[in-house]
Protein backbone atom coordinates (compact mmCIF):
# COMPACT_ATOMS: atom_id res chain seq x y z
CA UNK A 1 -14.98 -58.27 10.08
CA UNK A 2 -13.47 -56.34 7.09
CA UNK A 3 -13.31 -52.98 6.84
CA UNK A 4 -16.60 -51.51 5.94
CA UNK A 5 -17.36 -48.82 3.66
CA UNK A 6 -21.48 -47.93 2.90
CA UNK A 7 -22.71 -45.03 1.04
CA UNK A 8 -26.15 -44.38 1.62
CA UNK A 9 -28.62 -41.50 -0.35
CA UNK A 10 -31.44 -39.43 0.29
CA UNK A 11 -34.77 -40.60 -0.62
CA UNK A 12 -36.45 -37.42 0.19
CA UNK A 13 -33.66 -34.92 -0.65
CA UNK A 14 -30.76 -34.88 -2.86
CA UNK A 15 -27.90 -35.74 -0.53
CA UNK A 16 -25.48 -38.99 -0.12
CA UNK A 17 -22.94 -40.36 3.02
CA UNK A 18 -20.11 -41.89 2.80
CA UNK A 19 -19.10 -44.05 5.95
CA UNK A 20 -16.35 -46.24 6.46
CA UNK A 21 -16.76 -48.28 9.76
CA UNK A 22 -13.00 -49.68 11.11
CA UNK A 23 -12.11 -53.94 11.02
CA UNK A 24 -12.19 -54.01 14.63
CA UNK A 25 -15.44 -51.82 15.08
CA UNK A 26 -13.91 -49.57 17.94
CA UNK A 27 -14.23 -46.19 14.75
CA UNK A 28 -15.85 -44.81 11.97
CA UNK A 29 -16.04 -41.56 10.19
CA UNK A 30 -18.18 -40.27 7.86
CA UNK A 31 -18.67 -37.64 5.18
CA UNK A 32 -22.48 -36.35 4.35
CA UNK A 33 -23.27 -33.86 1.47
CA UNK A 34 -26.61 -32.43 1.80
CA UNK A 35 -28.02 -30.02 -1.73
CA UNK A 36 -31.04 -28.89 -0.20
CA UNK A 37 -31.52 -25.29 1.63
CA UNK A 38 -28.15 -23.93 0.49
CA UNK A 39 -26.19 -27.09 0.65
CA UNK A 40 -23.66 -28.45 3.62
CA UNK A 41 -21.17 -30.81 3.94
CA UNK A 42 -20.97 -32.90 7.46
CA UNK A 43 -17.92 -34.91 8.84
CA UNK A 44 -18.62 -37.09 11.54
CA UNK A 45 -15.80 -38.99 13.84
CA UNK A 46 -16.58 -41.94 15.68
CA UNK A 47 -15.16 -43.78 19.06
CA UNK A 48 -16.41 -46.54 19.79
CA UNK A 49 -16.31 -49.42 22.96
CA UNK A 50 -17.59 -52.77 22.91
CA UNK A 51 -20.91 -53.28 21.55
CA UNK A 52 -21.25 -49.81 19.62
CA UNK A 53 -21.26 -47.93 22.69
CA UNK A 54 -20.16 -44.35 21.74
CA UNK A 55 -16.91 -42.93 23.59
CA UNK A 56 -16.80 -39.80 21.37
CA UNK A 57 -18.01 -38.56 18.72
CA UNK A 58 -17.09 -35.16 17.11
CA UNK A 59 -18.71 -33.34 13.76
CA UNK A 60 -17.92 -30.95 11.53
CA UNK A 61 -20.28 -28.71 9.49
CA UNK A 62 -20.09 -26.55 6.44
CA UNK A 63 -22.26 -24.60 5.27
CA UNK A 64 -23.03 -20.80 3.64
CA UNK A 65 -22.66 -19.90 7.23
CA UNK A 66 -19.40 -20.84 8.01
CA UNK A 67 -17.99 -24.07 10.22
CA UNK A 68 -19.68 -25.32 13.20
CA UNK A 69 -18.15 -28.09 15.58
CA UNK A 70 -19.73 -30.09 17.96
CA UNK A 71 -17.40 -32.79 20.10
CA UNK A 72 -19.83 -35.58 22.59
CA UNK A 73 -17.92 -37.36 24.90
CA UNK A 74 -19.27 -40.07 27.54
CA UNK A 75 -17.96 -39.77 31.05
CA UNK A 76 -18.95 -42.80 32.78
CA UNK A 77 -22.99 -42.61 32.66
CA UNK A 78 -22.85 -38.82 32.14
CA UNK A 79 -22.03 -36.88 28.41
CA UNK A 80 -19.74 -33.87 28.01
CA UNK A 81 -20.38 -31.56 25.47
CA UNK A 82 -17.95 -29.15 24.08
CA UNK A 83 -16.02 -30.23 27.37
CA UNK A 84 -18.71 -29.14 29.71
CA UNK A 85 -20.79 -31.30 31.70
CA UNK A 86 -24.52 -31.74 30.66
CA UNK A 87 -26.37 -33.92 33.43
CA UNK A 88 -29.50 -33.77 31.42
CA UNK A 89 -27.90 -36.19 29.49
CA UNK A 90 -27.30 -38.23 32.05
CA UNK A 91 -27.95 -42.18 31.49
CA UNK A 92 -28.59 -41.77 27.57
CA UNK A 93 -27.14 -44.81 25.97
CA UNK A 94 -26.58 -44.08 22.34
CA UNK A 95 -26.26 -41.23 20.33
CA UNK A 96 -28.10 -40.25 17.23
CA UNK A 97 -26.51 -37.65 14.89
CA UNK A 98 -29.87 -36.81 12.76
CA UNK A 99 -28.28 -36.70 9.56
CA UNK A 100 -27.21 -40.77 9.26
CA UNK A 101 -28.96 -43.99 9.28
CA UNK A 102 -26.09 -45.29 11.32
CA UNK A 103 -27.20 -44.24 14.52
CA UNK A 104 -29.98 -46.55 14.42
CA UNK A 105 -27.47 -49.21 14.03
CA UNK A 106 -26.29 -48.95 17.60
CA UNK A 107 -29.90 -49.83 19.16
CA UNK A 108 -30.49 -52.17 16.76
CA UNK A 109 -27.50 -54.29 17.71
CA UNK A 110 -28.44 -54.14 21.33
CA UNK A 111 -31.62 -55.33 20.80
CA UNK A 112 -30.45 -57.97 18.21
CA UNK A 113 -27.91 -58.82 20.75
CA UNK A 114 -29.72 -59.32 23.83
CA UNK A 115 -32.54 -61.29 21.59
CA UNK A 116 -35.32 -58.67 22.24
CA UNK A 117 -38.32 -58.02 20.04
CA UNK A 118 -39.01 -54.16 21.51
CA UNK A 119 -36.91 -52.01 23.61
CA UNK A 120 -37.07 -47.86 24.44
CA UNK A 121 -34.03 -46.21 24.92
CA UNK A 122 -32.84 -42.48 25.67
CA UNK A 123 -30.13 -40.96 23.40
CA UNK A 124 -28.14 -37.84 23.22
CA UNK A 125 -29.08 -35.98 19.74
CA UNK A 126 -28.12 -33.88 17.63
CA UNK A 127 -29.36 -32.02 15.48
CA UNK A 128 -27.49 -32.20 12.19
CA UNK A 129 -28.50 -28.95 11.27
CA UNK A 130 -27.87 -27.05 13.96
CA UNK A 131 -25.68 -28.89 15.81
CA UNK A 132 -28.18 -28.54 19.19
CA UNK A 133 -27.42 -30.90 21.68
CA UNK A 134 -30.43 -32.52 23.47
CA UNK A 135 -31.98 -35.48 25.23
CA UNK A 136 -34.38 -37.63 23.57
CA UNK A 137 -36.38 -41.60 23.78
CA UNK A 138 -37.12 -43.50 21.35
CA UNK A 139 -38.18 -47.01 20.59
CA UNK A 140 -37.55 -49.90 18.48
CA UNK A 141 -39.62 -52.89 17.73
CA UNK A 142 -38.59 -55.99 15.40
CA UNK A 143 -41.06 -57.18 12.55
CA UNK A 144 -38.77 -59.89 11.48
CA UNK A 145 -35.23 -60.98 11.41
CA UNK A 146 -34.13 -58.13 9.08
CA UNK A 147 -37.09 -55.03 9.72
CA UNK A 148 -37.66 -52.79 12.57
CA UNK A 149 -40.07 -50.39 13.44
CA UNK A 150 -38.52 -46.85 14.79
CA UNK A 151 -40.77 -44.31 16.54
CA UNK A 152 -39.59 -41.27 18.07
CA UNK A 153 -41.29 -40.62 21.44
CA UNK A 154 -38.80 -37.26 22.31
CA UNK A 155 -38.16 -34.03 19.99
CA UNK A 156 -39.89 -35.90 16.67
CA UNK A 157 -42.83 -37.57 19.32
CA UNK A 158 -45.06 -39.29 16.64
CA UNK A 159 -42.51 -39.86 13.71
CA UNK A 160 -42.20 -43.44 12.93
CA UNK A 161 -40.34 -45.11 9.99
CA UNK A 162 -39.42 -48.85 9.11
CA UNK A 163 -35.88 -49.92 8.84
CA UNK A 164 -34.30 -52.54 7.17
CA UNK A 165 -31.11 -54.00 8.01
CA UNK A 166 -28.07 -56.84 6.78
CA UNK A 167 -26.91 -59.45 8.46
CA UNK A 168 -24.53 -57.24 10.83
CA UNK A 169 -27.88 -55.02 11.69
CA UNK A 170 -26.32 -52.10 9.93
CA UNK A 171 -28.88 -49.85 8.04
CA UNK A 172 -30.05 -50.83 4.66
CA UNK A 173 -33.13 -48.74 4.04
CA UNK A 174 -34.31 -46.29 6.50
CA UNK A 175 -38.12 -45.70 4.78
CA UNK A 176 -38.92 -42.35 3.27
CA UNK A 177 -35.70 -40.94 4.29
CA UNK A 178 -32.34 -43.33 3.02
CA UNK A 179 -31.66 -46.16 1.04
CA UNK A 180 -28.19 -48.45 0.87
CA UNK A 181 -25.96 -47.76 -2.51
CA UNK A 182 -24.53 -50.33 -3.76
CA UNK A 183 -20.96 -49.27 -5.44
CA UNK A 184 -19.13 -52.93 -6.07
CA UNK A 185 -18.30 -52.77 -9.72
């Protein structure tokens, strides 16, 4: 795979990303510039195993208020956060940084991997905002080869969207909330 770059905006705010997503798939960081509610600007560092599974992640935020960090690291089946153990977290497989389609990505693949039509999975997430660290579920079902259906039975219980993907099951359009740029001149 070549190295990936995808810049994805708002549909419901004004805000864009910019993510570039390494050749070998084991990184990717992120930029996201949000207007709304005083503005902010997030940077988000990805490590990655096999399959998308997350081996750290850290983010940046700035905002009116200042700089807030948050660093997620998997130990084993358990998360650290900050460096300190959190064994309510405990046997989440992905993690879903609010603020980016990508995160959807990771269960998507899975599922698209393993050749299943629905799956439910816990994930660590964070708030984009805030930069709150909790548990929640949520599940996936495929419509076709390139849609899924997302519903959030955690934090957001009752908040469902459909997503479209490409051929790699990245994020095209994430409905009501972000759509795919396309910036090849």
């Amino acid at each position: 795979m070549l190295t990936t770059t995808i810049f994805w905006k708002r549909t419901d705010v004004h805000g864009l990303e910019r993510l570039h997503i390494s050749p070998s798939r084991d990184a990717a960081k992120g930029v996201i510039i949000n207007v709304e509610n005083d503005g902010a600007e997030v940077r988000h560092r990805w490590q990655f195993a096999a399959d998308w599974q997350v081996l750290a992640l850290n983010v940046q935020r700035y905002d009116p208020k200042g700089e807030h960090k948050v660093r997620i690291e998997r130990r084993g089946q358990g998360w650290t956060v900050n460096g300190k153990e959190r064994p309510e977290l405990d046997g989440a497989e992905f993690v879903d940084l609010s603020l980016t389609p990508f995160c959807n990505s990771f269960p998507i693949s899975c599922m698209l991997n393993d050749e299943l039509d629905a799956a439910i999975f816990d994930v660590v997430y964070i708030n984009g905002d805030t930069l709150k660290v909790s548990r929640s579920r949520q599940a996936y079902d495929r419509l076709d080869a390139d849609h899924f259906r997302y519903r959030d039975l955690g934090l957001s219980s009752g908040f469902q969207a459909q997503l479209r993907v490409d051929q790699d099951g990245l994020v095209a359009e994430y409905e009501g909330l972000f759509k795919r740029v396309d910036v090849t001149p």
